[in-house]
C-alpha atoms as a PDB file:
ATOM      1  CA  UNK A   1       0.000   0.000   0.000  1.00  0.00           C
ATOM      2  CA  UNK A   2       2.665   2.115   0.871  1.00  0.00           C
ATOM      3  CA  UNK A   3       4.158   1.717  -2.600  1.00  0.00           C
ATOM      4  CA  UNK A   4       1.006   3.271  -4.044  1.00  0.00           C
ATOM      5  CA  UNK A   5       0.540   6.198  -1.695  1.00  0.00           C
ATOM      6  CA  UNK A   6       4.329   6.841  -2.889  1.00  0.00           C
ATOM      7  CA  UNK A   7       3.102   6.903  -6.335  1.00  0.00           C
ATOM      8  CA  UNK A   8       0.255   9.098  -5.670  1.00  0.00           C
ATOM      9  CA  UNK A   9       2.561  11.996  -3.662  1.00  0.00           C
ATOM     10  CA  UNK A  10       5.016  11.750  -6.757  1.00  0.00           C
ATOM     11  CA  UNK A  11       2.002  12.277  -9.049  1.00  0.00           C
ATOM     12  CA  UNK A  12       0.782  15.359  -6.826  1.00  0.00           C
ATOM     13  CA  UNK A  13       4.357  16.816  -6.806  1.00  0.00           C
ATOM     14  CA  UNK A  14       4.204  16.919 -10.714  1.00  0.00           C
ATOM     15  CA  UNK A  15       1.093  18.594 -10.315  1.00  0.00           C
ATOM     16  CA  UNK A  16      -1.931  16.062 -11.229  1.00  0.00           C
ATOM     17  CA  UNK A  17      -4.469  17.465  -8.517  1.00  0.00           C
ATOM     18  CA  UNK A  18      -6.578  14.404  -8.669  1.00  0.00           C
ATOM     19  CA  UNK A  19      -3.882  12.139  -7.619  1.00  0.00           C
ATOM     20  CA  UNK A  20      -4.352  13.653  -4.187  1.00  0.00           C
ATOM     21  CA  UNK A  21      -8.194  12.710  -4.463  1.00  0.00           C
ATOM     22  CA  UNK A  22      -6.921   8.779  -3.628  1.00  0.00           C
ATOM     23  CA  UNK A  23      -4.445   9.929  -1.019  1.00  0.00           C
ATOM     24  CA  UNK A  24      -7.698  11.555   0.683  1.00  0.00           C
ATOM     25  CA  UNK A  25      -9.933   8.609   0.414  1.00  0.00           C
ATOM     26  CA  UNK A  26      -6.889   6.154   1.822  1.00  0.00           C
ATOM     27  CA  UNK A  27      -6.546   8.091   4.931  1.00  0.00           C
ATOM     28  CA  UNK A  28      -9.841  10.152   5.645  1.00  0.00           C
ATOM     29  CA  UNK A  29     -11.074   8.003   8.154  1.00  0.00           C
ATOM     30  CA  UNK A  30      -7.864   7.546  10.330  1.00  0.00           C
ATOM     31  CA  UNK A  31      -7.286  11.361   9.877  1.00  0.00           C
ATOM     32  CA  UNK A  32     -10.875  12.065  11.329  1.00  0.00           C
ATOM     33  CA  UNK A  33     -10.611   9.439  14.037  1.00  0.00           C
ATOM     34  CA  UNK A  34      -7.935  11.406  15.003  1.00  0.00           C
ATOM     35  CA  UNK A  35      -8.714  14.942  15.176  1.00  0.00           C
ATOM     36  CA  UNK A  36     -12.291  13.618  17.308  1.00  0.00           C
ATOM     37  CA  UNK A  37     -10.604  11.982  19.097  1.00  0.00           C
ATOM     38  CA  UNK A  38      -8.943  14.722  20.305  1.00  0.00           C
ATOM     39  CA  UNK A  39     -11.423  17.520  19.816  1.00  0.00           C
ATOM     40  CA  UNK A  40     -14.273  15.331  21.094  1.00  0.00           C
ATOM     41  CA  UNK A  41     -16.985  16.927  18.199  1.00  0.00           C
ATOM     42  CA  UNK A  42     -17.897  14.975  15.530  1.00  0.00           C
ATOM     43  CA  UNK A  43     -18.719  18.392  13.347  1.00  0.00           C
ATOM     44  CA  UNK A  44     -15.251  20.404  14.362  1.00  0.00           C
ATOM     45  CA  UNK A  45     -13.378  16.774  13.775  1.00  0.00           C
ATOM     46  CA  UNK A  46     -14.480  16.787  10.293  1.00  0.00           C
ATOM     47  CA  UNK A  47     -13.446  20.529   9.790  1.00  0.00           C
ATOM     48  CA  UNK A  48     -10.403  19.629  11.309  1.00  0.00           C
ATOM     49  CA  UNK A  49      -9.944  17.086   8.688  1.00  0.00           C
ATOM     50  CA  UNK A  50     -10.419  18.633   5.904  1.00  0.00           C
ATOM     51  CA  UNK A  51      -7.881  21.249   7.093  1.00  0.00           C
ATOM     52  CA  UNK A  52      -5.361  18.723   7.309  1.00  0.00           C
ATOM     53  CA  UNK A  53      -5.621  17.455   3.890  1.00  0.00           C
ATOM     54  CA  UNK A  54      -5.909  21.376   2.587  1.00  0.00           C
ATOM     55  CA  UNK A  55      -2.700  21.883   4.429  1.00  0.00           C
ATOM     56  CA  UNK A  56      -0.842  18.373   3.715  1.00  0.00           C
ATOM     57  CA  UNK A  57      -1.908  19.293  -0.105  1.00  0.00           C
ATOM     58  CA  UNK A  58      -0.558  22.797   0.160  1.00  0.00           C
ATOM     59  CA  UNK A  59       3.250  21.575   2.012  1.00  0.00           C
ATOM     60  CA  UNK A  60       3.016  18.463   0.089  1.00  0.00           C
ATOM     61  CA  UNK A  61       6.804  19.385  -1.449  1.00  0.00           C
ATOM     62  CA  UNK A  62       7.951  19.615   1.672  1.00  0.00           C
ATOM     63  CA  UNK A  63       7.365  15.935   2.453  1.00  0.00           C
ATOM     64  CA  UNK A  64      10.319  14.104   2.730  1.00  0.00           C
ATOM     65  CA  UNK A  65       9.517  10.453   1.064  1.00  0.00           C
ATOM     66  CA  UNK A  66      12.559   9.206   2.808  1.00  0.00           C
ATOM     67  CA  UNK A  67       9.682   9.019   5.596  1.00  0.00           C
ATOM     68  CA  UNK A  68       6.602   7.353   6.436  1.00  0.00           C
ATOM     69  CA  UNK A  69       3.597   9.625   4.736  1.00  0.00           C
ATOM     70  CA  UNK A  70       1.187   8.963   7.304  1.00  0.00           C
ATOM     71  CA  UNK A  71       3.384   9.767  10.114  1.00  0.00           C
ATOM     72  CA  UNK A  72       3.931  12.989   8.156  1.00  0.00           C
ATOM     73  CA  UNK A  73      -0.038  13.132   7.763  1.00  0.00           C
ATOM     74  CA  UNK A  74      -1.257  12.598  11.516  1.00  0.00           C
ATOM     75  CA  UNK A  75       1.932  14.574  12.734  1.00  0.00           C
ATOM     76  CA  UNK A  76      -0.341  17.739  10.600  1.00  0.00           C
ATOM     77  CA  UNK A  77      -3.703  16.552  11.821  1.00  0.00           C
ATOM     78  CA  UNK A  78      -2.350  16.416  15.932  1.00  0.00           C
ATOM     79  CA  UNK A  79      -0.872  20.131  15.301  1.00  0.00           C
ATOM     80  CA  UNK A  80      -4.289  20.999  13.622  1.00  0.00           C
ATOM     81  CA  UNK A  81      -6.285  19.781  16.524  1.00  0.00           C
ATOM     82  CA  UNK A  82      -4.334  21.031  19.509  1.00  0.00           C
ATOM     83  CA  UNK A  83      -3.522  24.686  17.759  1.00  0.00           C
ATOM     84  CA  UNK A  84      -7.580  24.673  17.205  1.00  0.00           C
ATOM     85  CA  UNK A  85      -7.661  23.362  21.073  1.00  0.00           C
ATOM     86  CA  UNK A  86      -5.584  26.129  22.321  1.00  0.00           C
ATOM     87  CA  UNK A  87      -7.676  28.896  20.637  1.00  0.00           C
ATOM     88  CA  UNK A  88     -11.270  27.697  21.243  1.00  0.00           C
ATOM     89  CA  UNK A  89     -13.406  28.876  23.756  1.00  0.00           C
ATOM     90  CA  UNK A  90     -15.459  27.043  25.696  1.00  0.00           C
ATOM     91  CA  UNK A  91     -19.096  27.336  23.653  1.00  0.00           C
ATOM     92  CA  UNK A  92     -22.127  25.377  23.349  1.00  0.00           C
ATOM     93  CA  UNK A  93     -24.506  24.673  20.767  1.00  0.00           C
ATOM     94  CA  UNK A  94     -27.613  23.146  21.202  1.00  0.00           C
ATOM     95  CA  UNK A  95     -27.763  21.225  17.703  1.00  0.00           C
ATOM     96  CA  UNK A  96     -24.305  19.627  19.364  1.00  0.00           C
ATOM     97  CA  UNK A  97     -24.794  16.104  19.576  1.00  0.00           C
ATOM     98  CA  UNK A  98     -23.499  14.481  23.447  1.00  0.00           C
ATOM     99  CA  UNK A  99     -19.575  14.065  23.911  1.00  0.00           C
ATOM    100  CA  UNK A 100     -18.334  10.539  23.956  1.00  0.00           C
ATOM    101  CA  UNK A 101     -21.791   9.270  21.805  1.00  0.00           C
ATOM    102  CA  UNK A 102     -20.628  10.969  18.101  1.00  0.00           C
ATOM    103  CA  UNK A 103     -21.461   8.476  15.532  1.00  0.00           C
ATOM    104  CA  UNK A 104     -22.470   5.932  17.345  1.00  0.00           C
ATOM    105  CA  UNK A 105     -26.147   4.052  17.884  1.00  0.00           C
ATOM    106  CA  UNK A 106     -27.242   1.537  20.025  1.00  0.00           C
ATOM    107  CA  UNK A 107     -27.223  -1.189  17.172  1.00  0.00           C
ATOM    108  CA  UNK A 108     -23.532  -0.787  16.955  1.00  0.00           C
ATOM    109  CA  UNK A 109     -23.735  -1.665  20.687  1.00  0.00           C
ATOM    110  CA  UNK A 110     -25.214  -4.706  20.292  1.00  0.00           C
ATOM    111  CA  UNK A 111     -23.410  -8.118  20.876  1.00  0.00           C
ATOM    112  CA  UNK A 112     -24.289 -11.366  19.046  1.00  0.00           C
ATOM    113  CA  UNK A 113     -26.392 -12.409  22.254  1.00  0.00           C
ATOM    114  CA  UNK A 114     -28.318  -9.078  23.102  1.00  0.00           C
ATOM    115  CA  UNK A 115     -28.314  -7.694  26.105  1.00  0.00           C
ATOM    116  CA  UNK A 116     -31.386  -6.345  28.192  1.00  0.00           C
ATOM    117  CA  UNK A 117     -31.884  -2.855  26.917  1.00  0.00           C
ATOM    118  CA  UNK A 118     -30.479  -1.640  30.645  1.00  0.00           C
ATOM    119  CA  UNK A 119     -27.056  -3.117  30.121  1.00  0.00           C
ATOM    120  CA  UNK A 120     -26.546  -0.890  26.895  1.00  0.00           C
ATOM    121  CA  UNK A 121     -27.788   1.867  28.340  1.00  0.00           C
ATOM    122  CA  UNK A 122     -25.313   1.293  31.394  1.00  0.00           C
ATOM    123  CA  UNK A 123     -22.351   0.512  28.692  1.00  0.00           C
ATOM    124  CA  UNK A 124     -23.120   3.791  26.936  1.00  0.00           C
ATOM    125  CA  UNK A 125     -22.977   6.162  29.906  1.00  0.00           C
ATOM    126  CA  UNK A 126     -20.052   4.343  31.089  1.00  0.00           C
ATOM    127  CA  UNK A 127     -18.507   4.660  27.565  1.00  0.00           C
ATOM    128  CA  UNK A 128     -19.607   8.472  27.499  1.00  0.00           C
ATOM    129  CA  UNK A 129     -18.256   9.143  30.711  1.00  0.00           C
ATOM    130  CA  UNK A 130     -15.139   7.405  30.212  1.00  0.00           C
ATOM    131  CA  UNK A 131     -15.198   9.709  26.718  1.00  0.00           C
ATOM    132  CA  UNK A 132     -15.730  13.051  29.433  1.00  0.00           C
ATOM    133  CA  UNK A 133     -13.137  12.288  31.461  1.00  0.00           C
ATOM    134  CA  UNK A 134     -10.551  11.708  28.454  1.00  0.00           C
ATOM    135  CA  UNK A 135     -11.180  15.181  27.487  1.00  0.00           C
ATOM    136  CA  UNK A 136     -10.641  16.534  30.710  1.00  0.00           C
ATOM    137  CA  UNK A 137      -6.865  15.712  30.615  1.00  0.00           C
ATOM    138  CA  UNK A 138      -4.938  18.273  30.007  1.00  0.00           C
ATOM    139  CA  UNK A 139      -4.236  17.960  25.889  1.00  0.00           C
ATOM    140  CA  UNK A 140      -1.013  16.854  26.020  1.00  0.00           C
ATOM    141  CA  UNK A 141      -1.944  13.758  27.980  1.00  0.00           C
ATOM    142  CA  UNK A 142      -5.423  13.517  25.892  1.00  0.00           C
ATOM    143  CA  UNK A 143      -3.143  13.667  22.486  1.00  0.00           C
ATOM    144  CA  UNK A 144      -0.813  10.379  23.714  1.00  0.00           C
ATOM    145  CA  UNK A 145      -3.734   8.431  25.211  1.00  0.00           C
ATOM    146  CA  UNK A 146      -5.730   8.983  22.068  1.00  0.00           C
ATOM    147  CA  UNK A 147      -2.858   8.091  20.072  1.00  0.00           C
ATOM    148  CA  UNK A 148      -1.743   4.977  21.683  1.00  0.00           C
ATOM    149  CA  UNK A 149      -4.888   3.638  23.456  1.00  0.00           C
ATOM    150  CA  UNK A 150      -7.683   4.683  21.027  1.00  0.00           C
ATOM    151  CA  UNK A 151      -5.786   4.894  17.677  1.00  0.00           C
ATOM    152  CA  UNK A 152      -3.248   1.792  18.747  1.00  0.00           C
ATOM    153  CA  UNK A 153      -0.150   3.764  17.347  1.00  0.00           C
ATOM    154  CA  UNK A 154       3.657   2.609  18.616  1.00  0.00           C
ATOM    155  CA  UNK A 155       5.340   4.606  20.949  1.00  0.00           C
ATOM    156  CA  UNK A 156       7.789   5.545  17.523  1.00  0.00           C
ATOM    157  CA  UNK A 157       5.034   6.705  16.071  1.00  0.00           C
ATOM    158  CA  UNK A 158       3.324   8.860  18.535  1.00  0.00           C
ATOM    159  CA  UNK A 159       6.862  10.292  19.370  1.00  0.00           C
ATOM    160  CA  UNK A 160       7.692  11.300  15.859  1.00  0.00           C
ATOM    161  CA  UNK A 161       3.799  12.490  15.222  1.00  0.00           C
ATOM    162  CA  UNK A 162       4.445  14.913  18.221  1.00  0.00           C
ATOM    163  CA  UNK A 163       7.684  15.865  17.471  1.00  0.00           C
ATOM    164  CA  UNK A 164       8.534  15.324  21.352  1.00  0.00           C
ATOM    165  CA  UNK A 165      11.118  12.527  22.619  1.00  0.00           C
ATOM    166  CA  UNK A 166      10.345   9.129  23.569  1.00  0.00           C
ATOM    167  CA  UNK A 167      10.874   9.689  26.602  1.00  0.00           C
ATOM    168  CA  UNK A 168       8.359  12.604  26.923  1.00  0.00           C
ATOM    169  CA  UNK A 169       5.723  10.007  25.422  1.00  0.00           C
ATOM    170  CA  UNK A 170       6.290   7.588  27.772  1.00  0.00           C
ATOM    171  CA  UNK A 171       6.221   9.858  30.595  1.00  0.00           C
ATOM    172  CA  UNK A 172       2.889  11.196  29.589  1.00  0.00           C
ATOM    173  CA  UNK A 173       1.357   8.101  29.142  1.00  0.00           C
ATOM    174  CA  UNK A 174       2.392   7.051  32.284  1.00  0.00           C
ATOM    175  CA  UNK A 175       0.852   9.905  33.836  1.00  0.00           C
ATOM    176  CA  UNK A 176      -2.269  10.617  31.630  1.00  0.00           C
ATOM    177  CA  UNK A 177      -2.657   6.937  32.647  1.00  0.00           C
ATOM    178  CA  UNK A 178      -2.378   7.792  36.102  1.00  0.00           C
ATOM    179  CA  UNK A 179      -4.709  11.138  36.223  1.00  0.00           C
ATOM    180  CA  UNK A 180      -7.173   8.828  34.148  1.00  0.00           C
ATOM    181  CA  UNK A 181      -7.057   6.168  37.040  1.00  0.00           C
ATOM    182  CA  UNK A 182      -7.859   8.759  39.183  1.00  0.00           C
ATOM    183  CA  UNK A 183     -10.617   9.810  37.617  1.00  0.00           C
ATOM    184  CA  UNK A 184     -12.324   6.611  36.871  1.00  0.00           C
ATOM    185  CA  UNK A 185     -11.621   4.672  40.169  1.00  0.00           C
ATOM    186  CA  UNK A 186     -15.081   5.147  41.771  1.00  0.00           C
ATOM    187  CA  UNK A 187     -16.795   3.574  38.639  1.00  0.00           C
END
């Protein structure tokens, strides 16, 4: 796969636009995973998506292919989210849908042998909650735990997506870990 995606930048580079139209589709949904799971909207994640591709389209010669492209990729979708993190207010909407539920419905809930209607409702407010008190870490824990708990990333990759030491990630794991544990050991 990563032989094609090569192909596609080089294409871009030369200047076919629609090259970057399969480069898009590859990666749209890991992009958006990303930025909600971060910003924790479903409606500024896909903004926040979009921007990313605008601005991975726009720097695109200043990708180095000696690299992995979707390190390069999520490393511009992470910077996206937290700059948009750093400058938003707190506001509320009331069209906003409920943190922690975006995009999902009961019937993806559902196991094989369904359960009584109370035990999904009881999974989904403990799954929204959980969802809550991710997004009340501070972001530079939120941005690791995402990364490496939600989006199942390597240590590596988190650390070069960041642009912060090893180290540092491991550090902040440890400790978002810890203020998560915290938070969630009355439930």
């Amino acid at each position: 796969m990563d032989l094609m995606i090569k192909k596609k930048i080089k294409q871009v580079k030369k200047g076919e636009q629609a090259a970057f139209e399969d480069i898009v589709t590859f990666y749209q949904d890991k992009v958006y995973q990303i930025c909600f799971r971060l910003i924790g909207n479903r409606h500024e994640a896909e903004d926040l998506a979009q921007e990313t591709f605008i601005r991975a389209y726009v720097n695109i010669h200043s990708y180095d292919e000696k690299r992995k492209f979707s390190t390069w990729l999520f490393r511009i979708a992470t910077n996206v989210t937290i700059d948009r993190i750093r400058k938003k207010k707190p506001d509320y909407f009331l069209d906003a849908e409920i943190k922690g539920t975006e995009g999902l419905d009961m019937y993806s809930q559902l196991a094989k042998e369904q359960p009584l209607p109370e035990e999904e409702v009881e999974s989904l407010e403990l799954q929204t909650y959980i969802q809550q008190q991710i997004m009340s870490l501070p972001t530079k824990y939120r941005s690791v735990i995402a990364l490496r708990f939600v989006e199942e990333m390597s240590l590596a990759e988190i650390s070069e997506i960041l642009d912060i030491p090893l180290g540092t990630v491991k550090t902040r794991i440890h400790r978002g870990r810890e203020a998560l544990r915290k938070k969630l050991r009355h439930v």
